[in-house]
Protein backbone atom coordinates (compact mmCIF):
# COMPACT_ATOMS: atom_id res chain seq x y z
CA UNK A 1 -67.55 -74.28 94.11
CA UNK A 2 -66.27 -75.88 97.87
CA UNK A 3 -65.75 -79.06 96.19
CA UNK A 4 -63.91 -77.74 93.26
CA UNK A 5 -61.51 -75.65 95.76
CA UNK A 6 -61.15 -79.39 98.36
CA UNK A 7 -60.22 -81.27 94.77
CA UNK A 8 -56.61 -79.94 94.04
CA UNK A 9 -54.78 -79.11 91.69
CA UNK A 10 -56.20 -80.25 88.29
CA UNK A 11 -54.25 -82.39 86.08
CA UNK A 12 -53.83 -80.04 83.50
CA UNK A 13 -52.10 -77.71 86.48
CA UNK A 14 -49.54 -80.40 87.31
CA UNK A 15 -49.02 -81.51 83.75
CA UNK A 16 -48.04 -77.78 83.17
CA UNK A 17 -46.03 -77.24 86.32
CA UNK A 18 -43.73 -80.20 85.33
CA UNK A 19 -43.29 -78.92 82.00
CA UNK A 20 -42.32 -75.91 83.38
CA UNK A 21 -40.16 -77.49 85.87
CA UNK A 22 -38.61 -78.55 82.81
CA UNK A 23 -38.15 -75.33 80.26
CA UNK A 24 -37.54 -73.33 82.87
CA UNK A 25 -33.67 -73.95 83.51
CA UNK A 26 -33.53 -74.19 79.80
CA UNK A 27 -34.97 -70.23 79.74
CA UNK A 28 -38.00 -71.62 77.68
CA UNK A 29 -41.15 -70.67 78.55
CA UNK A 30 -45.16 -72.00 78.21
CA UNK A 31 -47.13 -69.61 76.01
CA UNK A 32 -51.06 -70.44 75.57
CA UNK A 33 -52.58 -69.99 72.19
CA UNK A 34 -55.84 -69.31 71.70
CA UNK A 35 -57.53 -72.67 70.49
CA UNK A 36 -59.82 -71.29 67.97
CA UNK A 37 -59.08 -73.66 64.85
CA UNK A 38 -55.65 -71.84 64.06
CA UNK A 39 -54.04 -72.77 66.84
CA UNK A 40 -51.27 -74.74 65.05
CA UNK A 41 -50.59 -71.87 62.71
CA UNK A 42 -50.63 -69.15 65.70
CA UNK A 43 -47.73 -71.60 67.63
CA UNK A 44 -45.63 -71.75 64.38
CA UNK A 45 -46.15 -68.45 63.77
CA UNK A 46 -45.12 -67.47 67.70
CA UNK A 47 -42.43 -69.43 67.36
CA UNK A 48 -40.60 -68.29 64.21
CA UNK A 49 -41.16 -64.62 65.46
CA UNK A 50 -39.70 -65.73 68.63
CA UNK A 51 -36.90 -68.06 67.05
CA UNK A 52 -35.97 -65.53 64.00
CA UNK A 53 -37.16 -61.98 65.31
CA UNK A 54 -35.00 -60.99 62.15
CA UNK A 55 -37.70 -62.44 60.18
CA UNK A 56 -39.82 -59.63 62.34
CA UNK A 57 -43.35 -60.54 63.70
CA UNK A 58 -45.24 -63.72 61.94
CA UNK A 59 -48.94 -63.90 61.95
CA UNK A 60 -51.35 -66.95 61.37
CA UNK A 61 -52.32 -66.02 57.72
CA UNK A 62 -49.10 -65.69 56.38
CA UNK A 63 -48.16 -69.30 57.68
CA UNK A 64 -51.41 -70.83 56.66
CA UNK A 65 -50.38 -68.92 53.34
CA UNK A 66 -47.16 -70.59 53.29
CA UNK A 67 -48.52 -74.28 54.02
């Protein structure tokens, strides 16, 4: 655990703090989806719902469904 906490930040952490250093001006935002073998579908489906709420909320099924 003490040489975890003396090793820094991880590379995943800075990856994501430049990305965000990048979306955020742009009012986008980093949303984690669960990797459980839909992950691709859950994005897309986060995504459109987030892109077309007129569309109202997508779910993982439906786009699977629709692929």
């Amino acid at each position: 655990a003490e040489e975890t906490a003396n090793a820094g930040p991880s590379m995943r952490d800075i990856e994501l703090d430049q990305l965000q250093a990048v979306l955020t001006p742009l009012n986008y935002a980093i949303s984690e989806v669960r990797a459980d073998g839909h992950c691709l579908y859950r994005s897309v489906a986060s995504q459109i719902s987030t892109l077309a709420p007129e569309n109202g909320p997508q779910d993982y099924i439906r786009i699977r469904e629709f692929v």
